[in-house]
C-alpha atoms as a PDB file:
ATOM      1  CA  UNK A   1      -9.164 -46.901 108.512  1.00  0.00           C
ATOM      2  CA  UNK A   2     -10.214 -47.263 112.379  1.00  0.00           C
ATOM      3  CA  UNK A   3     -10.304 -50.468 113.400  1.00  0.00           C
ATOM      4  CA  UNK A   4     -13.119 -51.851 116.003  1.00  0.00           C
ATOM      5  CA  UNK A   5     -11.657 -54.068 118.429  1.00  0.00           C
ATOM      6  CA  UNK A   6     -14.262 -54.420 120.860  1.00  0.00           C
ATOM      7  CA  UNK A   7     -16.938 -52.986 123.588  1.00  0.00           C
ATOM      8  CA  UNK A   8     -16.591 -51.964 126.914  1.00  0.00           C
ATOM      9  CA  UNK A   9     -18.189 -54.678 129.166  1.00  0.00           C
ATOM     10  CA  UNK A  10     -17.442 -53.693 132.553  1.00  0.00           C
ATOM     11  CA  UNK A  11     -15.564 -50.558 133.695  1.00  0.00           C
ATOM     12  CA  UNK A  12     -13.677 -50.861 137.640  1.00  0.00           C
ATOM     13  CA  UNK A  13     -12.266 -48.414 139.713  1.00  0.00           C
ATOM     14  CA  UNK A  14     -10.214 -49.023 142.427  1.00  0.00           C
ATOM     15  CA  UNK A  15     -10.461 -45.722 144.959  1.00  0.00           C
ATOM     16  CA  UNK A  16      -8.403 -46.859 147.805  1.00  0.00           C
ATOM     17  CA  UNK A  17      -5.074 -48.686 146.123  1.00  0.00           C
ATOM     18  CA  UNK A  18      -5.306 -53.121 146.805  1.00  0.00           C
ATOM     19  CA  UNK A  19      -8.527 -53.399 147.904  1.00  0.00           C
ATOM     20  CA  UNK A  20     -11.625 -54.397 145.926  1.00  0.00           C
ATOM     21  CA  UNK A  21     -13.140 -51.910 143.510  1.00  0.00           C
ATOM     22  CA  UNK A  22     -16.320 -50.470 142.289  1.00  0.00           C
ATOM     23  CA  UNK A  23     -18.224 -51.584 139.191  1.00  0.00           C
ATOM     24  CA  UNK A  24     -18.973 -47.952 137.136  1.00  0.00           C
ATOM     25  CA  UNK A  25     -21.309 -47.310 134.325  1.00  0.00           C
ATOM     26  CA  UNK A  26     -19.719 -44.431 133.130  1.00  0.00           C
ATOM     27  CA  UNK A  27     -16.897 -42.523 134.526  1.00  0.00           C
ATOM     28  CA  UNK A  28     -14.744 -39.658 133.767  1.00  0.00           C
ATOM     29  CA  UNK A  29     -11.360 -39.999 132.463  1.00  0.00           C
ATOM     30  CA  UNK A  30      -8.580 -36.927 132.767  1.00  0.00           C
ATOM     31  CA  UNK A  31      -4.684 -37.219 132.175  1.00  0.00           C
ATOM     32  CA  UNK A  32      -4.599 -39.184 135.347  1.00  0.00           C
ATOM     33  CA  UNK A  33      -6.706 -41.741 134.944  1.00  0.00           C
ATOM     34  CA  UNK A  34     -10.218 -42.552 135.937  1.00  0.00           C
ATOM     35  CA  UNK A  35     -11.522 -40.065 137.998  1.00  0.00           C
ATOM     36  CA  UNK A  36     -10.676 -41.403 141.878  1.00  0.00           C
ATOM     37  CA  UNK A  37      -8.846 -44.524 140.888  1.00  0.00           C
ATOM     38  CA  UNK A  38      -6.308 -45.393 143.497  1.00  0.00           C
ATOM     39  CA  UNK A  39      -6.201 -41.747 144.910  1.00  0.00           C
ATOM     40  CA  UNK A  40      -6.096 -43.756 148.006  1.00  0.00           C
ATOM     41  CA  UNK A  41      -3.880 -45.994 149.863  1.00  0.00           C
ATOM     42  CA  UNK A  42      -3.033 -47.437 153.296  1.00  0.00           C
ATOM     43  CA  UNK A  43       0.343 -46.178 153.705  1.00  0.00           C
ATOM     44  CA  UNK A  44       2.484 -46.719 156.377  1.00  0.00           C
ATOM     45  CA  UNK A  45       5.026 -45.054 158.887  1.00  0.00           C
ATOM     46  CA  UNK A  46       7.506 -45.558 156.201  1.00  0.00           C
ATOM     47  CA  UNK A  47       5.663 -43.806 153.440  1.00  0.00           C
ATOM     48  CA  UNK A  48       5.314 -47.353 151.638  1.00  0.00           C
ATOM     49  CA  UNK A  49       1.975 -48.319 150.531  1.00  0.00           C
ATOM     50  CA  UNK A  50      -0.270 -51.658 151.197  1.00  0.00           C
ATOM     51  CA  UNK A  51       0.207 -53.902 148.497  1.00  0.00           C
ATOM     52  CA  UNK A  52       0.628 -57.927 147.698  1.00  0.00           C
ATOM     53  CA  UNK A  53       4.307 -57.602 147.956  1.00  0.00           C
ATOM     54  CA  UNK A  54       7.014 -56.147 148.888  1.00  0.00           C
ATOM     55  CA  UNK A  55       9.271 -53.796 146.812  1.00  0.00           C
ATOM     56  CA  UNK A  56      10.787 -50.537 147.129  1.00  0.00           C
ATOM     57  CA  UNK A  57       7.592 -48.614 147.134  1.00  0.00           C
ATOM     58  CA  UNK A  58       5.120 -51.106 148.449  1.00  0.00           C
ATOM     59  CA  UNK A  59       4.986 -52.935 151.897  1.00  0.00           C
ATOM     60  CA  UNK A  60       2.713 -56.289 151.720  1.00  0.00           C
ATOM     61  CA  UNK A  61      -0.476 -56.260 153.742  1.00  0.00           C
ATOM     62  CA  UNK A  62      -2.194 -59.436 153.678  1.00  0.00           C
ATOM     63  CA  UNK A  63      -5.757 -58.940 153.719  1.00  0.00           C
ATOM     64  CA  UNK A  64      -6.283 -55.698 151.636  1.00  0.00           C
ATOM     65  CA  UNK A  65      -8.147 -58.017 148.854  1.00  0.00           C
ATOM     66  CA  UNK A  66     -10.531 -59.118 151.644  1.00  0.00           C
ATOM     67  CA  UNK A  67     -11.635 -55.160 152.352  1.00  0.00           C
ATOM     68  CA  UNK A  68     -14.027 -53.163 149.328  1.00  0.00           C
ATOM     69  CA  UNK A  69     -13.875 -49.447 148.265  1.00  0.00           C
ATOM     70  CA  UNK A  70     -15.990 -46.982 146.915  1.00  0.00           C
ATOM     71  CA  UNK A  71     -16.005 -43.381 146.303  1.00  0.00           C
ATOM     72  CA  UNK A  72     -19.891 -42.530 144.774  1.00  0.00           C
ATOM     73  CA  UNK A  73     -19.876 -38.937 143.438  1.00  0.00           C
ATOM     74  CA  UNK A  74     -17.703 -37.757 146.268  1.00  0.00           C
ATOM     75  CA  UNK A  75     -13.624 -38.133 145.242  1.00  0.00           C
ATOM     76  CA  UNK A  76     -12.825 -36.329 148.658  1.00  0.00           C
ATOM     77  CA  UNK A  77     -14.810 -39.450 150.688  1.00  0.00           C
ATOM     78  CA  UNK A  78     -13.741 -42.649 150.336  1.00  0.00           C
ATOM     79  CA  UNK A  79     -15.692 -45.267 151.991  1.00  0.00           C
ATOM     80  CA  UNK A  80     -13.883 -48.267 153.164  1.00  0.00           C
ATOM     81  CA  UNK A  81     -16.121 -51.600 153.374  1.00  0.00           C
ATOM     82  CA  UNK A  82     -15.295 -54.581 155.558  1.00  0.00           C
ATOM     83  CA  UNK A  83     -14.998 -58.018 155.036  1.00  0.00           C
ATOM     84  CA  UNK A  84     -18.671 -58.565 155.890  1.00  0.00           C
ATOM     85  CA  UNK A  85     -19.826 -55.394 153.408  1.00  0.00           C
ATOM     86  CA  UNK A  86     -20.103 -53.162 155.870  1.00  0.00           C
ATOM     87  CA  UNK A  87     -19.189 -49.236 155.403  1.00  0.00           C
ATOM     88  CA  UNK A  88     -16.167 -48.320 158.149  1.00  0.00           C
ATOM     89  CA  UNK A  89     -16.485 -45.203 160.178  1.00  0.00           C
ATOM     90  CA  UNK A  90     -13.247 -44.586 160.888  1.00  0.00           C
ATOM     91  CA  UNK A  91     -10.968 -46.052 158.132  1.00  0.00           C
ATOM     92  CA  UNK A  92      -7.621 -45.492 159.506  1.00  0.00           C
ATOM     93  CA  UNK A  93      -8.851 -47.097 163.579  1.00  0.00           C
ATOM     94  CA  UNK A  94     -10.397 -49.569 161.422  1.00  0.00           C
ATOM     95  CA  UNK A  95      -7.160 -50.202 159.368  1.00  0.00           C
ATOM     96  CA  UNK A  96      -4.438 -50.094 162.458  1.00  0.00           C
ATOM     97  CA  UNK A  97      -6.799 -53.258 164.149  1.00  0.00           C
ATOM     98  CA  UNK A  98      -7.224 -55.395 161.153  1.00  0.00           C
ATOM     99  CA  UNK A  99      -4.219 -55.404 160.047  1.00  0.00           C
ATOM    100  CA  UNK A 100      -2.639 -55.242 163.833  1.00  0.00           C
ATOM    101  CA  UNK A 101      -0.607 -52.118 162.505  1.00  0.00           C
ATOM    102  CA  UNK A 102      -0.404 -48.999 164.643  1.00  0.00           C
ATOM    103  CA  UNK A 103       1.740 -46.893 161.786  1.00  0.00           C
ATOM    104  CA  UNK A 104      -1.158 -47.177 158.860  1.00  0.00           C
ATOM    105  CA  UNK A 105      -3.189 -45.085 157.901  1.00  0.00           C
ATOM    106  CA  UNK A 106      -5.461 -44.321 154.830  1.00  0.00           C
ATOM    107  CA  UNK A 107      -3.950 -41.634 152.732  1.00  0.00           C
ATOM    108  CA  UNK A 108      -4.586 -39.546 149.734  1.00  0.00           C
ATOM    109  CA  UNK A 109      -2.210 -39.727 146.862  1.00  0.00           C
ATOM    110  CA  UNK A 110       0.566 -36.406 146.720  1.00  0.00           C
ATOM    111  CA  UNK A 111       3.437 -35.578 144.800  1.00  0.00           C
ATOM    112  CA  UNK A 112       4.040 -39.498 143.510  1.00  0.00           C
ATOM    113  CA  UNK A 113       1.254 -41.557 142.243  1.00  0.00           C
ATOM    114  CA  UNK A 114      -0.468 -44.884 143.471  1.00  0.00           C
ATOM    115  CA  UNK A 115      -0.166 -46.437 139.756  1.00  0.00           C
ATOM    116  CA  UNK A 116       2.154 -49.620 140.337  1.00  0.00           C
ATOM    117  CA  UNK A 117       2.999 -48.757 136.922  1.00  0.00           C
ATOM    118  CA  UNK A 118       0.746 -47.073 133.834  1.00  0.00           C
ATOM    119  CA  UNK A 119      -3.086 -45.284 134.686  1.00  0.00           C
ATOM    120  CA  UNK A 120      -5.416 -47.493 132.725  1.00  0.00           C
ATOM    121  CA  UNK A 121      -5.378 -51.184 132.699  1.00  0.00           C
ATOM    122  CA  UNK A 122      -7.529 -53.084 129.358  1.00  0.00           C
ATOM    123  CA  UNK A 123      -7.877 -56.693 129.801  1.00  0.00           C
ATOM    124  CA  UNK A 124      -9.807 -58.631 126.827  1.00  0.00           C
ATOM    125  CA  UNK A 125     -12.663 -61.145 127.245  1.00  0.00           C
ATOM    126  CA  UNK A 126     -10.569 -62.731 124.684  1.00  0.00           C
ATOM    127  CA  UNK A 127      -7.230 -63.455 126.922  1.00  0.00           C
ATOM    128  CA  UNK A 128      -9.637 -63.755 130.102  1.00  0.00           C
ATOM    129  CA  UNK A 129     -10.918 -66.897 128.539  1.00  0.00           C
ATOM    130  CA  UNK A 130      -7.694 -68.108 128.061  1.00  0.00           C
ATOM    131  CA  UNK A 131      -6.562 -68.220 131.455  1.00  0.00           C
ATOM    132  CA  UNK A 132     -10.073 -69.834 132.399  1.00  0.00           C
ATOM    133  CA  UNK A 133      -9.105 -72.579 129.702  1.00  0.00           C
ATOM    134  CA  UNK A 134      -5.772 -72.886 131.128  1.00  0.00           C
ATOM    135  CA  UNK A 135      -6.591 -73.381 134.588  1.00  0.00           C
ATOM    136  CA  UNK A 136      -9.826 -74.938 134.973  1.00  0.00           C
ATOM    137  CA  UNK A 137      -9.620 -75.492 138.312  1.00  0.00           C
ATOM    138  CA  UNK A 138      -9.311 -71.999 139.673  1.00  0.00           C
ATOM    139  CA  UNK A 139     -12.381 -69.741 140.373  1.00  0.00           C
ATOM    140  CA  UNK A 140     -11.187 -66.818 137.162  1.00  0.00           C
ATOM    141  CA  UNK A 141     -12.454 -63.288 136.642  1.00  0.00           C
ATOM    142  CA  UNK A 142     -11.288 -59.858 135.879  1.00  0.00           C
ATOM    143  CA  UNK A 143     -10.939 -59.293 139.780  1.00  0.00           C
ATOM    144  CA  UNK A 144      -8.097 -61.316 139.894  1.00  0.00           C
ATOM    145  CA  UNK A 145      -6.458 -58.889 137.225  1.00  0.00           C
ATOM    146  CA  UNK A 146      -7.820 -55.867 138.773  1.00  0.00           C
ATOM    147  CA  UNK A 147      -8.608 -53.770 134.764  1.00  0.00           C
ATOM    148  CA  UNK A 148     -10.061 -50.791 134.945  1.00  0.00           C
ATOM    149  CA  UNK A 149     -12.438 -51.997 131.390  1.00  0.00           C
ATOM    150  CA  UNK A 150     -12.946 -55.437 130.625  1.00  0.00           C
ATOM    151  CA  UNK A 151     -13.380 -55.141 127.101  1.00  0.00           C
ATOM    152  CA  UNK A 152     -15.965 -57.900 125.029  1.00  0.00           C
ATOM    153  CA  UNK A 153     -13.935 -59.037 122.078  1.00  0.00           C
ATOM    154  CA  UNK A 154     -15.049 -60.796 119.078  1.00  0.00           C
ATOM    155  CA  UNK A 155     -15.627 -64.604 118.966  1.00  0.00           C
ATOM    156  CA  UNK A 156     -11.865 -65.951 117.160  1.00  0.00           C
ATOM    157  CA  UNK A 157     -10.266 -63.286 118.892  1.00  0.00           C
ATOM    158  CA  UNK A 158      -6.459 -64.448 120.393  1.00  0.00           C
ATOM    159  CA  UNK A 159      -5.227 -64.586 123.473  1.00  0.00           C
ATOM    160  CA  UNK A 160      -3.308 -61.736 124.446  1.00  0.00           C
ATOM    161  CA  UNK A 161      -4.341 -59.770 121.681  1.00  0.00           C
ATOM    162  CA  UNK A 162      -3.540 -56.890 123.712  1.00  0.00           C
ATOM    163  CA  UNK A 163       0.133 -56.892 122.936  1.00  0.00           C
ATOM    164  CA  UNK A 164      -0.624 -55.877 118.716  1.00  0.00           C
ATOM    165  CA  UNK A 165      -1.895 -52.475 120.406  1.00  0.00           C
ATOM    166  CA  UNK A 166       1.553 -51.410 122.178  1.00  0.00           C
ATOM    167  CA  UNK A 167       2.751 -48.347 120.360  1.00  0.00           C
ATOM    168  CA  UNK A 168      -0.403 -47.419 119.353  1.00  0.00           C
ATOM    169  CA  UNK A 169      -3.730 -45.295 120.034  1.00  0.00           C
ATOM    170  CA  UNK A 170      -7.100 -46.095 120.508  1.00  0.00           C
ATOM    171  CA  UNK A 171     -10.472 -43.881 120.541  1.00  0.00           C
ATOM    172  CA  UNK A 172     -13.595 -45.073 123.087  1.00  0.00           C
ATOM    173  CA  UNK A 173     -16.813 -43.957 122.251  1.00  0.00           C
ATOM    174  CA  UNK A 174     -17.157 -40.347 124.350  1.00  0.00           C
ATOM    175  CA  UNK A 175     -13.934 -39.161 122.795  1.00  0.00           C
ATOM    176  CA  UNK A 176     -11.220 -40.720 125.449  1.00  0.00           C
ATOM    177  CA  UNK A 177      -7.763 -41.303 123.584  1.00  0.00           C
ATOM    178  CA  UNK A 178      -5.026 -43.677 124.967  1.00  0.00           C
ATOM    179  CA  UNK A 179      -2.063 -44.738 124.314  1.00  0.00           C
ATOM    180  CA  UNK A 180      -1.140 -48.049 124.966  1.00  0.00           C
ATOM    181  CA  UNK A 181       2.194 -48.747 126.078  1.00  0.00           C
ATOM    182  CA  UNK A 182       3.053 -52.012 127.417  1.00  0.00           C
ATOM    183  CA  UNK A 183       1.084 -55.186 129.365  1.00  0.00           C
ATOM    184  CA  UNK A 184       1.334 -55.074 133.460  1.00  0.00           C
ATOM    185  CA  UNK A 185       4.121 -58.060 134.702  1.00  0.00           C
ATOM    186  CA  UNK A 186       1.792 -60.038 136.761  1.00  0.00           C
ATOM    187  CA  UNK A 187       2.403 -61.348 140.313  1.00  0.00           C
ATOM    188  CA  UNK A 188       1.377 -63.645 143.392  1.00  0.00           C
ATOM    189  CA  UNK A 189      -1.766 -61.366 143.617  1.00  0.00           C
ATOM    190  CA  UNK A 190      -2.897 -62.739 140.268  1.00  0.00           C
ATOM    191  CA  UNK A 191      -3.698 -66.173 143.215  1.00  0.00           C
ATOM    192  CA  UNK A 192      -4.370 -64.049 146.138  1.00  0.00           C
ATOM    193  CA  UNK A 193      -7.740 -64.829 148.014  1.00  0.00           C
ATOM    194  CA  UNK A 194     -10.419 -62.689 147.909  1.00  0.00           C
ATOM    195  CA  UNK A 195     -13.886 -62.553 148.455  1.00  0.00           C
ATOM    196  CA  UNK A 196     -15.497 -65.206 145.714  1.00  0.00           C
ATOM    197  CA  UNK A 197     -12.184 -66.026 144.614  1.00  0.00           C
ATOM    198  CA  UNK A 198      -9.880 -68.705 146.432  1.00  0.00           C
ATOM    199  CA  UNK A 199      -6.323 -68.943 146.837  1.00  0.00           C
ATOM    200  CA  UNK A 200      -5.186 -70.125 143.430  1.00  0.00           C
ATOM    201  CA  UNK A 201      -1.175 -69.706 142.667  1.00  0.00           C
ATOM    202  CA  UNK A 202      -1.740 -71.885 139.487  1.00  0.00           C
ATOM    203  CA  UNK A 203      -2.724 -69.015 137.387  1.00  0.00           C
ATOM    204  CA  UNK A 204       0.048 -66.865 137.632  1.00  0.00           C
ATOM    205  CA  UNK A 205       2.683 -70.321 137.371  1.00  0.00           C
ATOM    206  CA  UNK A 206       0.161 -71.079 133.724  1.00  0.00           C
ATOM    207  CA  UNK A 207       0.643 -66.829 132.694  1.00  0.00           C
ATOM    208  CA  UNK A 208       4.403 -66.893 133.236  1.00  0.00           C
ATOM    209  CA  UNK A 209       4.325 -70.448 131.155  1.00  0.00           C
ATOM    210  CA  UNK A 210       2.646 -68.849 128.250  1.00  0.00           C
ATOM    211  CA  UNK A 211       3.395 -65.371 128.172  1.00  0.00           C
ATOM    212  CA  UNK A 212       6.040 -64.346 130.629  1.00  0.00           C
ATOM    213  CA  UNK A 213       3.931 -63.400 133.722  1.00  0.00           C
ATOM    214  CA  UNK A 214       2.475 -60.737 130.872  1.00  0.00           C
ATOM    215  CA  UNK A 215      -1.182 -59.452 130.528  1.00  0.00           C
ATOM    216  CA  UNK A 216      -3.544 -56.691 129.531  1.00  0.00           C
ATOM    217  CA  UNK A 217      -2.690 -53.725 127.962  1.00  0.00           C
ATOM    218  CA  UNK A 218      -1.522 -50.290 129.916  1.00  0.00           C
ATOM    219  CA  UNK A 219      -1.757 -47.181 128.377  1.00  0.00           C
ATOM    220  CA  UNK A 220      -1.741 -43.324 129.250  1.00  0.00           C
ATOM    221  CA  UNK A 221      -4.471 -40.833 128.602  1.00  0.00           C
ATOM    222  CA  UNK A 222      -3.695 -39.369 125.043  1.00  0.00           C
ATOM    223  CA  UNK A 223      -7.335 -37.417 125.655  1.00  0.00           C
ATOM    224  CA  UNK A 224      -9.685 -36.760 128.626  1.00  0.00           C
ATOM    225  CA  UNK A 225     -13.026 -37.964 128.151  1.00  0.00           C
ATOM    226  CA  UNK A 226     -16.023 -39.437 129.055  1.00  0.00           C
ATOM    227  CA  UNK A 227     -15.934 -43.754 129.434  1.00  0.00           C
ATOM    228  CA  UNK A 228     -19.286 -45.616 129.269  1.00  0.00           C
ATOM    229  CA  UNK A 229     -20.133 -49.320 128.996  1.00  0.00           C
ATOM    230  CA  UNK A 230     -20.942 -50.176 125.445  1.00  0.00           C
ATOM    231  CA  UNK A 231     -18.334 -47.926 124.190  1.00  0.00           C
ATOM    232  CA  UNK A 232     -16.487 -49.427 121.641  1.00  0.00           C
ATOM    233  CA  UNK A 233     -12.628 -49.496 121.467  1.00  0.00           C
ATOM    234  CA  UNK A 234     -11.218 -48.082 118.024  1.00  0.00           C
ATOM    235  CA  UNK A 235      -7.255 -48.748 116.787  1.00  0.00           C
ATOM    236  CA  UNK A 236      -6.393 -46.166 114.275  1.00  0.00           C
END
């Protein structure tokens, strides 16, 4: 029998890759993802893209956080917002003299995808709380954790109750099936400053205390779909 797990609070997308996203109240979901979620990126001369850190694929760019991103019901316009809130005109001019970079540029995703690692993130209120409770003197939302649903649990739910769903399926309310795979490893961008939210390194030291720098729940899309807030999340 199905079980209910929860209820979509708050759906993000994130259009242009490590900058802030866009609050949704319903979206459409295909085998990559949400519809528009990091299609974007600044990418440099290198082909690496903007991130917190450095890796193979990603080049840091400290102050990404600090810029918004939205799409509206246009996927081929992205509109980059300043630090102030303000839509940019140009994004890539813009781009090249905030982050004094004259190789950057914002680009569309091609033949390799954005994803640092699976399409759709699920974070619980239930482990959300936790890391409030663990760190009570950080400034904590789902920002810092960047999901693409927040999903409202059930008073007595666990922490981390995200990790019982790996190997298995769930069904949200307009018919969108994933399949949830792992939890995200979490790094210094867990801390990172951003606007509301102040440095604060002492979550990711109490995540990688408790569960291994682990959290959420990643998944593929099983079935393309519609996603709406209230939708409630269904284990089979």
């Amino acid at each position: 029998m199905a079980e209910i797990i929860g209820v979509v609070e708050r759906l993000w997308r994130y259009p242009v890759k490590s900058t802030g996203g866009e609050l949704l109240d319903t979206v459409e979901v295909d085998g990559r993802g949400l519809a528009g979620d990091r299609l974007y990126a600044v990418r440099d001369g290198s082909g690496k893209l903007g991130s917190g850190k450095n890796t193979r694929r990603f080049r840091r760019m400290d102050g990404l956080l600090r810029l918004g991103s939205r799409l509206g019901a246009r996927i081929d316009a992205p509109e980059l917002i300043d630090p102030l809130g303000t839509p940019v005109a140009d994004p890539t001019a813009f781009l090249r003299a905030y982050l004094e970079q004259d190789d950057v540029e914002l680009a569309r995703e091609d033949a390799v995808p954005h994803f640092d690692q699976l399409p759709v993130s699920v974070l619980t209120t239930a482990t959300l709380d936790w890391v409030r409770a663990a760190v009570p003197t950080a400034v904590v939302d789902e920002r810092r954790f960047r999901p693409n649903v927040l999903l409202r649990t059930p008073p007595g739910t666990p922490p981390f109750a995200e990790d019982a769903w790996f190997g298995r399926e769930g069904t949200l309310g307009g018919g969108v099936r994933l399949a949830f795979v792992r939890a995200s490893e979490r790094c210094a961008m867990s801390g990172t400053a951003q606007p509301g939210l102040p440095h604060a390194p002492e979550i990711l030291r109490a995540i990688t205390r408790a569960h291994g720098t682990r959290l959420d729940a990643l998944a593929t899309v099983a079935r393309p779909g519609r996603l709406r807030l209230g939708d409630a999340l269904t284990l089979g």
